[in-house]
Protein backbone atom coordinates (compact mmCIF):
# COMPACT_ATOMS: atom_id res chain seq x y z
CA UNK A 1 84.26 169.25 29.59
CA UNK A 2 81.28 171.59 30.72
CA UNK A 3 82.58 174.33 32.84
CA UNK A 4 80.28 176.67 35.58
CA UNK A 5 80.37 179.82 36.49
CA UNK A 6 79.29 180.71 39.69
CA UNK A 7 81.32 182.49 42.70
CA UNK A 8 79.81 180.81 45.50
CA UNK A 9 80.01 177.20 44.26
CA UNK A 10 83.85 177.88 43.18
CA UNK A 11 84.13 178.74 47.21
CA UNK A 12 82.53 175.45 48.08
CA UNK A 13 84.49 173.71 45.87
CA UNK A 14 87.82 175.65 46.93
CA UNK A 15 86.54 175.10 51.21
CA UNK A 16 85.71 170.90 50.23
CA UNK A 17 89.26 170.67 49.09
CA UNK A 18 91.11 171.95 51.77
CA UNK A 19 88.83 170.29 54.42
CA UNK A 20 89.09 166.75 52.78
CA UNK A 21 93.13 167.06 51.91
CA UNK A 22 94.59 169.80 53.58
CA UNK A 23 95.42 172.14 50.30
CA UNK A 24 94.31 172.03 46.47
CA UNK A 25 96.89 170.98 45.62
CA UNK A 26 96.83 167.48 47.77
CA UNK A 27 93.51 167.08 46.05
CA UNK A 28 94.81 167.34 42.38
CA UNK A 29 98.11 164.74 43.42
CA UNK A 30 95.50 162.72 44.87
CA UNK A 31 95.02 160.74 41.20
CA UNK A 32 95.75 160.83 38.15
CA UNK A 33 93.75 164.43 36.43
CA UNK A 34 93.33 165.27 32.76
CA UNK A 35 93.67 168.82 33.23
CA UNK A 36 96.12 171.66 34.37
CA UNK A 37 96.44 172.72 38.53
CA UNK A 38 97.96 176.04 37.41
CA UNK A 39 94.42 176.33 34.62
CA UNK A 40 92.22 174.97 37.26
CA UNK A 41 92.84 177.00 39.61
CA UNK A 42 93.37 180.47 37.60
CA UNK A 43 89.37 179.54 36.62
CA UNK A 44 88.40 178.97 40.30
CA UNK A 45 89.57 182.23 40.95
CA UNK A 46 87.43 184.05 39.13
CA UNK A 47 84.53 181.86 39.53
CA UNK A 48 84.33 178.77 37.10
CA UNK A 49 84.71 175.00 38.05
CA UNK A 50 84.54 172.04 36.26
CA UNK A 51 81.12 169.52 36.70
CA UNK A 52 83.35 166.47 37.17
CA UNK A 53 84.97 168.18 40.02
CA UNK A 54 81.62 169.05 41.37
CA UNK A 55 80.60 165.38 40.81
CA UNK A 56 83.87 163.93 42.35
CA UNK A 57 83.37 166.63 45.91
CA UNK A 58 79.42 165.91 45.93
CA UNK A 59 79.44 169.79 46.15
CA UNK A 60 75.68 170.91 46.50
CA UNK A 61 74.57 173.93 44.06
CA UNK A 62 74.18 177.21 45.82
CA UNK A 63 70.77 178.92 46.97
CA UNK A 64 69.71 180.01 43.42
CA UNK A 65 66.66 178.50 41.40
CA UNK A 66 68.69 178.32 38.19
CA UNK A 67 71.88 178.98 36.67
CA UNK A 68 72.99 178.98 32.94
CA UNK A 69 75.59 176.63 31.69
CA UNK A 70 77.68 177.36 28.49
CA UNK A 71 80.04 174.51 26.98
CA UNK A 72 83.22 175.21 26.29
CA UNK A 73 83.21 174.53 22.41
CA UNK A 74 81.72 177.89 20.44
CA UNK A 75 78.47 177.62 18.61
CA UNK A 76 76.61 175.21 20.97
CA UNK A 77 73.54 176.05 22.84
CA UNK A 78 73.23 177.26 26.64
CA UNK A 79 70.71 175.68 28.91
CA UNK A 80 69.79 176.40 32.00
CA UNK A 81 69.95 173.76 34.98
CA UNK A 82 68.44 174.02 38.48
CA UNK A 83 70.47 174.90 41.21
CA UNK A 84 69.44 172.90 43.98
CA UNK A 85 67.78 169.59 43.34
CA UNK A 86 64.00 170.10 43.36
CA UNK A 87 61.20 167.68 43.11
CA UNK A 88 60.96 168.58 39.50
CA UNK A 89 64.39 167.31 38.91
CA UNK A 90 64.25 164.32 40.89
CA UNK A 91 60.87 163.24 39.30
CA UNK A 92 62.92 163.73 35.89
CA UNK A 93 66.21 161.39 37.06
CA UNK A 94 63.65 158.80 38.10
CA UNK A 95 61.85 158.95 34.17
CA UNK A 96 65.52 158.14 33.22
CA UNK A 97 66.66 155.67 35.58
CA UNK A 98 63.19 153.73 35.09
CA UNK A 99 62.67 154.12 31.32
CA UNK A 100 65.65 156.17 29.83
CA UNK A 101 69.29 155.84 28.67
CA UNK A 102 71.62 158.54 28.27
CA UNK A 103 73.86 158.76 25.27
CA UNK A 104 76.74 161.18 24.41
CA UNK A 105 74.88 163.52 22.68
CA UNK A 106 70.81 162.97 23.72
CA UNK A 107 68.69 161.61 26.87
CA UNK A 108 65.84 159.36 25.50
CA UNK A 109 63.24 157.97 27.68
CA UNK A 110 60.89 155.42 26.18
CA UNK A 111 57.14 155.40 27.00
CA UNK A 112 53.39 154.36 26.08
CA UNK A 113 51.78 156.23 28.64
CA UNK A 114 50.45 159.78 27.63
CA UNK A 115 50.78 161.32 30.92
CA UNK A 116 53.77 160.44 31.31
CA UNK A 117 55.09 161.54 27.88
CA UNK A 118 53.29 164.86 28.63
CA UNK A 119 55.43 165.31 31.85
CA UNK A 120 58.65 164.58 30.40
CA UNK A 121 57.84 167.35 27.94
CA UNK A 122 57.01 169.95 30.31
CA UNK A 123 59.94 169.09 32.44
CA UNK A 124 62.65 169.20 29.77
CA UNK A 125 61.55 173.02 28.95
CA UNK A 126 61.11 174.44 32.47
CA UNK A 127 64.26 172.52 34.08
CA UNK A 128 66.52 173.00 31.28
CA UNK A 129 64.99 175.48 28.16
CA UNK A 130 65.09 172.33 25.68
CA UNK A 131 62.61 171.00 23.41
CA UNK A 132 61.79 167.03 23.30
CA UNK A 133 61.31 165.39 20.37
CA UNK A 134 58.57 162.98 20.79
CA UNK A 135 58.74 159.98 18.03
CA UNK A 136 56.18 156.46 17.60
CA UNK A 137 58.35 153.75 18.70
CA UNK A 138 58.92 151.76 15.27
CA UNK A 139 59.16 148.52 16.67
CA UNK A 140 55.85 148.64 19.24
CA UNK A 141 52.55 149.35 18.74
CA UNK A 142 52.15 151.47 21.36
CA UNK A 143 55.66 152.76 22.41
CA UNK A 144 56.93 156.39 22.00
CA UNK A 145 60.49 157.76 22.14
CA UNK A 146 61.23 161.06 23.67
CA UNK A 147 64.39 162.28 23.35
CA UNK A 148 65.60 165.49 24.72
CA UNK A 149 68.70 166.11 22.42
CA UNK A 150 71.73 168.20 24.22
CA UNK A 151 75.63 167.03 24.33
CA UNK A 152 75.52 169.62 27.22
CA UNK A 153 72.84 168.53 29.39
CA UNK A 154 73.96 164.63 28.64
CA UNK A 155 77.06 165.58 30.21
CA UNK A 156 76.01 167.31 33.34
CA UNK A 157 73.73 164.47 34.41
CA UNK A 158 75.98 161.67 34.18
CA UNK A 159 78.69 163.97 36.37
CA UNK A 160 76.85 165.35 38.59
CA UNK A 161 74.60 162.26 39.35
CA UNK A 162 76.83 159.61 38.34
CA UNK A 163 74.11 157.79 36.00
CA UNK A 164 75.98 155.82 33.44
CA UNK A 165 76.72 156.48 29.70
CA UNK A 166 74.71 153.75 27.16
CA UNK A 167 73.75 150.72 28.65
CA UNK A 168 73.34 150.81 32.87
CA UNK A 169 71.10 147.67 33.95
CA UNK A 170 73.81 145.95 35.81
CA UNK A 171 75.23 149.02 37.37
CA UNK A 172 72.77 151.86 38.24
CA UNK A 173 72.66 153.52 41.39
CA UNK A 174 70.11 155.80 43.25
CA UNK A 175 71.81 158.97 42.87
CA UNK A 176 73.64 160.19 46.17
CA UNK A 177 71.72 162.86 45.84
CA UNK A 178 68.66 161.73 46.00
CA UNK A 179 69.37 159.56 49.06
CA UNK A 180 70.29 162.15 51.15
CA UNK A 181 67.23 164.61 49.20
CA UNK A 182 64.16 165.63 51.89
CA UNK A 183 60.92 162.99 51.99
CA UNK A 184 59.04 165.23 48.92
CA UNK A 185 61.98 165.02 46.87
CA UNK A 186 62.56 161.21 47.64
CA UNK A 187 58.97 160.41 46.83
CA UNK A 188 58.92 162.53 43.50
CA UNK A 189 62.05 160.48 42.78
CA UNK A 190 60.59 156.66 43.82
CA UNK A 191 56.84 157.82 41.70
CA UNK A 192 58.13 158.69 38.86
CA UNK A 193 60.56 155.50 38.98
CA UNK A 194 57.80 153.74 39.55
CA UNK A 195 55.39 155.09 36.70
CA UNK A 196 57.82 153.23 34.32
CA UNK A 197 59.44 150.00 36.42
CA UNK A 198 56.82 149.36 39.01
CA UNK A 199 53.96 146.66 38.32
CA UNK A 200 51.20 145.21 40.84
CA UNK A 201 52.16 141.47 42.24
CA UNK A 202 50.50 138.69 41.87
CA UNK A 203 48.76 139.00 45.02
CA UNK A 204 47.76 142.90 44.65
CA UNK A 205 49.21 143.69 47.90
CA UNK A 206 52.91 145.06 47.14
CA UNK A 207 54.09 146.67 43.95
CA UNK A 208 57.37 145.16 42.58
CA UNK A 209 60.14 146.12 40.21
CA UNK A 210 62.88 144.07 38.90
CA UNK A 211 66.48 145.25 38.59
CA UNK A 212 69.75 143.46 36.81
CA UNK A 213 71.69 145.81 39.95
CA UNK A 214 72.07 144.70 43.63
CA UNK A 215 73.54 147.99 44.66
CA UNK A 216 70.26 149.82 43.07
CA UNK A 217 68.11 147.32 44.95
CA UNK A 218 69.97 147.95 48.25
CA UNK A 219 69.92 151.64 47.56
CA UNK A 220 66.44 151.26 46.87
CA UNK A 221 65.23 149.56 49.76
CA UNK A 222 67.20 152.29 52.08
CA UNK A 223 65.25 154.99 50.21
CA UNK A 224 61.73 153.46 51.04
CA UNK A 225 62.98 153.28 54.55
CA UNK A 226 63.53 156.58 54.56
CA UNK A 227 60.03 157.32 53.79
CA UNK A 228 59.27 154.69 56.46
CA UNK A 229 57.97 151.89 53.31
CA UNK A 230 59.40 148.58 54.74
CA UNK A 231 60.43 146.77 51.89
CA UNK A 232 62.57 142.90 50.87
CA UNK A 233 64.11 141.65 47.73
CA UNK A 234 65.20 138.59 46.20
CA UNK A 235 67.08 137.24 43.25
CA UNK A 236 64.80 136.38 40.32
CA UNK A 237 65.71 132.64 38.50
């Protein structure tokens, strides 16, 4: 588990607690917890939370640009992550949720177009300090794989924005994030989603994208309204 270390987000943490069950620790007998009370709160004191907590509270970062993450096993790399969710980082979830997959150790986000593969790129060093690995797809023509290889940064998006581990057709969501983001960082979110999923109809006036998840077409639908896109959708046979 990835632990953070930042004063002002332990107090947010600490402050959603006690507003949401009364004391700390009515939150930890809420369900069942895989950790100590007596450990998790000795690290809240001086600072450092857990990202699954942070995940679980939908506690929003602090009023810094970035902040550096170590794990908790010696001898792996730091990154850095951004603090508050910017258009940068909502443009990147979108690359993932359209064309990516997340495994344990590595984010990989499959692509033929060059702009595109020269975005993810750029994003992965100035949102997080990592290099991406950019490989010909063997079994296309045209396909290339990116993958962006961190156990650390793996981790913190699938806490803190709840996208599924391996394979998440049939149960994606739009981050909660996201939906409740400002218009700019909702429409860096919906472009880049649609830069990989998105295709021109039949008829050239709409642009459609198919989905094996209701609850990401529902949540979908709500986020183009909040842009003030009217949009419908209907099951595929």
């Amino acid at each position: 588990m990835i632990k953070i270390k930042n004063e002002e987000l332990a107090k947010k943490i600490r402050e959603s607690m006690i507003e949401r069950y009364g004391t700390m620790i009515n939150w930890h007998k809420n369900k069942p917890r895989g950790f100590s009370y007596c450990q998790f709160t000795a690290d809240l004191k001086i600072g450092i939370t857990r990202t699954d907590v942070i995940s679980e509270l939908n506690v929003i970062f602090p009023q810094t640009e970035f902040i550096e993450i170590y794990p908790q096993l010696t001898g792996s790399h730091p990154i850095i992550f951004p603090s508050i969710l910017t258009n940068e980082l909502a443009e990147f979830l979108g690359y993932i949720i359209g064309d990516g997959h997340i495994r344990k150790h590595y984010i990989e986000i499959t692509n033929a177009d060059t702009e595109i593969i020269e975005r993810v790129v750029y994003l992965s060093k100035e949102l997080f300090r990592l290099k991406t690995i950019v490989e010909k797809e063997k079994r296309s023509k045209c396909l290339y794989k990116m993958r962006i290889s961190s156990k650390l940064l793996s981790e913190i998006i699938r806490n803190v924005f709840n996208i599924p581990l391996n394979k998440k057709s049939s149960i994606i969501r739009v981050p909660k994030q996201i939906m409740y983001a400002n218009e700019k960082i909702k429409t860096s979110f919906i472009q880049a989603y649609f830069d990989c999923d998105g295709f021109i109809a039949n008829n050239e006036r709409s642009i459609e994208f198919c989905t094996a998840s209701k609850k990401f077409a529902e949540d979908f639908r709500n986020l183009l309204l909040g842009i003030d896109i009217y949009s419908t959708f209907s099951r595929k046979t």
